[in-house]
Protein backbone atom coordinates (compact mmCIF):
# COMPACT_ATOMS: atom_id res chain seq x y z
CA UNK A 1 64.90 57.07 2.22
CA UNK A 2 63.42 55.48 5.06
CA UNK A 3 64.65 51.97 5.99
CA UNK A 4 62.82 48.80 7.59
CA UNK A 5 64.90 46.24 9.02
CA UNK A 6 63.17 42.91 9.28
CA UNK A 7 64.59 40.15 11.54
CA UNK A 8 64.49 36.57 10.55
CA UNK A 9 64.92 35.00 13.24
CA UNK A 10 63.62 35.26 17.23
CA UNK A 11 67.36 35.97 18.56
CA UNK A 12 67.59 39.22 16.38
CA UNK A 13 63.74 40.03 16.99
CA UNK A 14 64.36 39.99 20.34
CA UNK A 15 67.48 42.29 20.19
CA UNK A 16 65.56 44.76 17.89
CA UNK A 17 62.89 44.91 20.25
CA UNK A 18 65.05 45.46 23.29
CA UNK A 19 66.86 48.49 21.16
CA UNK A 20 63.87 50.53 20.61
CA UNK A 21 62.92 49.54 24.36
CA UNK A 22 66.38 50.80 25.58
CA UNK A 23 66.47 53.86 23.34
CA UNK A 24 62.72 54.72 24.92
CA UNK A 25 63.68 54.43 28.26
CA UNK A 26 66.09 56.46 28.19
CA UNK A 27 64.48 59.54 26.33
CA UNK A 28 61.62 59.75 28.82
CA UNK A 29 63.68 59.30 32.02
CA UNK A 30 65.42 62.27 30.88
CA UNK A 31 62.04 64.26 31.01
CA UNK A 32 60.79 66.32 34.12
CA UNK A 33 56.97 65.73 33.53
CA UNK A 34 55.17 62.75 35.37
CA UNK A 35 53.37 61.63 32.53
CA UNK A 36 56.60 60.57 30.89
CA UNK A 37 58.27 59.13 33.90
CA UNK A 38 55.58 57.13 33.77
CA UNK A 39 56.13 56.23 30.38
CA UNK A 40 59.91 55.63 31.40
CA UNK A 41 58.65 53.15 34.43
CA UNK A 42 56.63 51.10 31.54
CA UNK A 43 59.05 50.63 29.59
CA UNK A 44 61.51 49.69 32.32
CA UNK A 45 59.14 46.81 32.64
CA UNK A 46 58.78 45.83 29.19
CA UNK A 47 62.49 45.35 29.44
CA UNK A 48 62.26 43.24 31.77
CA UNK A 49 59.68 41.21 30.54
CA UNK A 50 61.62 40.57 26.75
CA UNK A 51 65.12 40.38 28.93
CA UNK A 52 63.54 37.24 30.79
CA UNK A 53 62.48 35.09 28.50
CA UNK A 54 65.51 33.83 27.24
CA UNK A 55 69.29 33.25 28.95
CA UNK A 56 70.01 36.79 27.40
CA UNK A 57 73.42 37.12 29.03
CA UNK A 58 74.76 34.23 27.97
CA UNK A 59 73.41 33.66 24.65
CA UNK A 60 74.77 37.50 24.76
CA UNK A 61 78.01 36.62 25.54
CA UNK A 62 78.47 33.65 23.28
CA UNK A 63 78.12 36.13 20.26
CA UNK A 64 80.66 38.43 21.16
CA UNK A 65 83.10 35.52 22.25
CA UNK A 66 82.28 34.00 18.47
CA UNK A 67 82.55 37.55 16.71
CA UNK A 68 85.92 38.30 18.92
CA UNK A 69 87.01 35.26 17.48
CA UNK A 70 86.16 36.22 13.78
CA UNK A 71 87.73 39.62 14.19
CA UNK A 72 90.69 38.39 15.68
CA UNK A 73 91.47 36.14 12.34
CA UNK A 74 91.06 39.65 10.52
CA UNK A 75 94.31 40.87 11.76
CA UNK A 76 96.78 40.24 8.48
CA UNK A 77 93.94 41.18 6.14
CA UNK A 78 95.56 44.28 4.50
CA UNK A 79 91.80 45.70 3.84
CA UNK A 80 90.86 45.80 7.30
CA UNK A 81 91.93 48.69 9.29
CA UNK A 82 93.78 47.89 12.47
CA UNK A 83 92.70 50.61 14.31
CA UNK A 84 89.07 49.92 13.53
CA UNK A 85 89.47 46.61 14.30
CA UNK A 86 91.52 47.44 17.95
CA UNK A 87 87.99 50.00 18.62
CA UNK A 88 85.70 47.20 17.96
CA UNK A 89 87.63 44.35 19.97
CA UNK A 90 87.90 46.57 22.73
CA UNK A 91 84.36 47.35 23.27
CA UNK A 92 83.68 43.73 22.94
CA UNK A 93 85.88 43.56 26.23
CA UNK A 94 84.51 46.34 27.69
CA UNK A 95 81.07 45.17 27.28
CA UNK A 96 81.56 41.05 28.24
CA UNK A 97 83.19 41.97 31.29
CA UNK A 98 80.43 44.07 32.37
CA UNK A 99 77.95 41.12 31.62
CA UNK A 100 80.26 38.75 33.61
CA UNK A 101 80.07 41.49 36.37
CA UNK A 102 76.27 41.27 36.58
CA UNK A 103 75.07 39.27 39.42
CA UNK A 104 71.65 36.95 39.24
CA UNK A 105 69.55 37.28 36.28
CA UNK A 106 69.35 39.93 34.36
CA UNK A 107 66.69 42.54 36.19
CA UNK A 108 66.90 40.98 39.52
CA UNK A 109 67.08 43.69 41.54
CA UNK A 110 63.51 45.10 39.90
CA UNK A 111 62.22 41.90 40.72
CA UNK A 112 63.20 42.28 44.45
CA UNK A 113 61.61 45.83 44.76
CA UNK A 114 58.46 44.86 46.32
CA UNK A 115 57.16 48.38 45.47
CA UNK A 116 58.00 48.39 41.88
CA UNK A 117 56.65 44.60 40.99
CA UNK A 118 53.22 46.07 43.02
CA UNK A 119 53.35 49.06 40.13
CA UNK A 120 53.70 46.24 37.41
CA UNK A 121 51.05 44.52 38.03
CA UNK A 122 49.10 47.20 38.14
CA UNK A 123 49.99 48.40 34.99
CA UNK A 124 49.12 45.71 33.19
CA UNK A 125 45.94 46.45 34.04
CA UNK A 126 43.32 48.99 31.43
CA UNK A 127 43.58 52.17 33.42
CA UNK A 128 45.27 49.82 36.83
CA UNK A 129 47.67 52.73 37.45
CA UNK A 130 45.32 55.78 39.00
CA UNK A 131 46.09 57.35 41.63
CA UNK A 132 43.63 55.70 43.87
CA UNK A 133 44.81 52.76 42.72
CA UNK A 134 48.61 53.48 43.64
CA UNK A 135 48.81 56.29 46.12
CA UNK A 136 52.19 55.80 46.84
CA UNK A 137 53.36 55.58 43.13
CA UNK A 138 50.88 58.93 42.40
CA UNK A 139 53.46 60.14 45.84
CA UNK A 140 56.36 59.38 43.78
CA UNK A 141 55.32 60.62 40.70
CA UNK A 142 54.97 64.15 41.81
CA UNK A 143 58.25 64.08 43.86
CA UNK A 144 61.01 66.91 42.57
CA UNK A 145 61.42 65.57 38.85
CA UNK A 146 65.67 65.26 39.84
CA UNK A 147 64.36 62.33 42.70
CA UNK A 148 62.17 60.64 40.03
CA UNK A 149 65.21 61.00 37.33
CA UNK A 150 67.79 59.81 40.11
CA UNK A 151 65.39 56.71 40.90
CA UNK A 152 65.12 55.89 37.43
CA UNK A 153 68.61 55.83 36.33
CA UNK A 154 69.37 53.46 39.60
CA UNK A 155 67.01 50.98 38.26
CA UNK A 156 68.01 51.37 34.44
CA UNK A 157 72.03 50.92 35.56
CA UNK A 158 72.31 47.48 36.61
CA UNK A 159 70.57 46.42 32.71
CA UNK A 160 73.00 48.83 30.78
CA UNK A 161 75.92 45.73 30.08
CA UNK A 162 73.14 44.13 28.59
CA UNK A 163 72.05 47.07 26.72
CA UNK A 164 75.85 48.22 25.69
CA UNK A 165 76.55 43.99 24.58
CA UNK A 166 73.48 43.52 22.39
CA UNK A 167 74.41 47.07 20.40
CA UNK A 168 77.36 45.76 19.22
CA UNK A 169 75.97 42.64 18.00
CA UNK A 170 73.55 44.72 16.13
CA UNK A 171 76.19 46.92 15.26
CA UNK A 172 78.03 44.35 13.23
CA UNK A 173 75.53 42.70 12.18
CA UNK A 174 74.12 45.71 10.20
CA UNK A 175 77.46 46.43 8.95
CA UNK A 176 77.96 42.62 7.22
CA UNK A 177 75.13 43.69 4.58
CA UNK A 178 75.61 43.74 1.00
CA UNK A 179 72.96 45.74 -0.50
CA UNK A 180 71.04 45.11 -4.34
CA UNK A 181 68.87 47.75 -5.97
CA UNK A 182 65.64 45.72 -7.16
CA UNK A 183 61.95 46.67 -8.51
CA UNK A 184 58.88 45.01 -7.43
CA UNK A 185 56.66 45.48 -10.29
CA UNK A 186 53.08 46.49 -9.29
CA UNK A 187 53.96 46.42 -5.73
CA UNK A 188 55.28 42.61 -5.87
CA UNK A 189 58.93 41.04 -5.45
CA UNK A 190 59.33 37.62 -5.10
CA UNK A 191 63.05 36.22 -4.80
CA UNK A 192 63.72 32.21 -4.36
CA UNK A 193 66.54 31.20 -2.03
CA UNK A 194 67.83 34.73 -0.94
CA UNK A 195 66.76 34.26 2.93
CA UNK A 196 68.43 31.24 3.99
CA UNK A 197 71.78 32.49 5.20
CA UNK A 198 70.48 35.95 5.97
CA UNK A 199 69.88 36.74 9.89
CA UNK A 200 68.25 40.53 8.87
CA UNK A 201 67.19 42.52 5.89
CA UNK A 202 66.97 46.30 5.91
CA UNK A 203 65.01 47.57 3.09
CA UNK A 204 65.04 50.99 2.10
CA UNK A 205 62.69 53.00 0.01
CA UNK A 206 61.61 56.56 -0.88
CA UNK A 207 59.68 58.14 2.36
CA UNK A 208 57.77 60.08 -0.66
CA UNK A 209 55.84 56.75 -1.60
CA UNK A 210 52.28 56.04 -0.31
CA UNK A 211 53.30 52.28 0.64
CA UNK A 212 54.55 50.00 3.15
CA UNK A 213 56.60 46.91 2.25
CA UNK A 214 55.34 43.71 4.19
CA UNK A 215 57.96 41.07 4.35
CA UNK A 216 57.63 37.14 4.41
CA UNK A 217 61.14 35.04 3.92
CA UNK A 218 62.42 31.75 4.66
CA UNK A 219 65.08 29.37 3.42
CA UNK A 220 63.34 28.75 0.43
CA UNK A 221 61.99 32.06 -0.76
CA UNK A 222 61.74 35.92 -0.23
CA UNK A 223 58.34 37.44 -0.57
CA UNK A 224 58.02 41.36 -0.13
CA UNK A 225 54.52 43.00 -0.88
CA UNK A 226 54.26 47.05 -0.99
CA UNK A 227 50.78 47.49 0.22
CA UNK A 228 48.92 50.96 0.85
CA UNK A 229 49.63 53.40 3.74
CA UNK A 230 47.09 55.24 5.47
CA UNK A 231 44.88 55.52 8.33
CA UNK A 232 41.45 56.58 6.16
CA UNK A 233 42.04 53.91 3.49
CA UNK A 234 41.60 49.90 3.61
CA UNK A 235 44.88 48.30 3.06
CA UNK A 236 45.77 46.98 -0.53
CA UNK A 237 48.44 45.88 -2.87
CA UNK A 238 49.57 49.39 -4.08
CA UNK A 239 49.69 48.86 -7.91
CA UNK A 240 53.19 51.13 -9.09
CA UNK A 241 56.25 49.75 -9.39
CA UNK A 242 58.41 50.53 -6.19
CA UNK A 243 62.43 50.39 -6.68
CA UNK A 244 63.98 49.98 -3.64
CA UNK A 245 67.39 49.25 -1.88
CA UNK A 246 67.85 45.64 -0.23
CA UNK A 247 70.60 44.38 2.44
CA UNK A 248 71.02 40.88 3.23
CA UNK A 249 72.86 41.37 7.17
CA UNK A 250 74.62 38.27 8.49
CA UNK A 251 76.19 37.33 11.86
């Protein structure tokens, strides 16, 4: 099965994106070549970019105050483990009070590295990143790969409360689905008034089938169309039935 998780709204889209972000980052600045401590930089900045447009840390910590809360009135249920429940409550501490230890905004001291906000904007530029360009980033690229791996992780260090809050919002969040089995008959589904109280779905399906599902919902109705997949082919309504798994995830 292969499983697409579709956020409906921009707080979750925003933590989604920052997850794959995070997880890239840190697989290339474990790498010794240039080309992907490159890639790590990039991604580093695309962090910062989705970090900053919102009040991330607070909106961050607001959750996990309201889902500490939540768990907390858990404690007599006799179908919740307590030792699960100590795990989780504890790594909501764990991960506030390294938000409330961050000083400034979140990826301030990036933004005070004259050097690295020079490589930025360059970047952002078709091809802005050559070494004629940046002769002092080409420098750096091509230092001992331990240096560049060492610089990296100082920059990536100061975002990782961030990084370790928003996982456990996603983490129980993707845990509070219930999950239906449905069939969209010639590659349709149409549901009215499933998406309203829903924050995510996750939709799972055969990786064996040729198709796609692309997802509209609202508070009114659910619309999921399995369409063609395929880089040689023009897109279209792919015309089997497709059965497939559904979660509705809720905060």
């Amino acid at each position: 099965m292969i499983c697409y998780e579709h956020p409906l709204n921009e707080r979750i889209r925003t933590l989604l994106r920052l997850e794959d972000l995070f997880d890239k980052v840190a697989f290339f600045a474990d790498k010794d070549d240039p080309a992907e401590h490159h890639s790590a930089l990039v991604t580093l900045f695309e962090i910062l970019d989705v970090a900053s447009r919102a009040d991330m840390k607070s909106d961050l910590l607001q959750e996990l105050e309201r889902q500490r809360q939540a768990l907390e009135a858990l404690r007599k249920n006799p179908d919740v483990s307590e030792e699960a429940l100590d795990q989780v409550l504890n790594d909501i501490k764990i991960a506030s009070h390294g938000m409330l230890s961050m000083t400034g905004k979140v990826g301030e001291h990036l933004r005070e590295n004259e050097w690295l906000m020079g490589i930025k904007q360059r970047v952002g530029i078709p091809g802005g990143a050559c070494e004629f360009d940046l002769p002092s980033y080409h420098y750096w690229l091509h230092l001992d790969p331990k240096q560049c791996r060492e610089n990296l992780n100082e920059w990536i260090t100061p975002l990782l409360p961030i990084r370790d809050g928003f996982r456990i919002v996603l983490r129980l969040l993707r845990n509070s689905g219930r999950t239906f089995q449905h069939k969209a008959h010639r590659g349709m589904f149409q549901q009215m008034g499933q998406g309203c109280a829903a924050h995510m779905l996750c939709l799972k399906i055969s990786e064996s089938l040729p198709c796609v599902p692309e997802i509209s919902a609202n508070k009114y109705a659910l619309t999921i169309r399995f369409v063609t997949s395929g880089s040689r082919q023009k897109t279209k309504v792919y015309e089997k039935d497709v059965e497939f798994d559904l979660t509705f995830c809720t905060l």
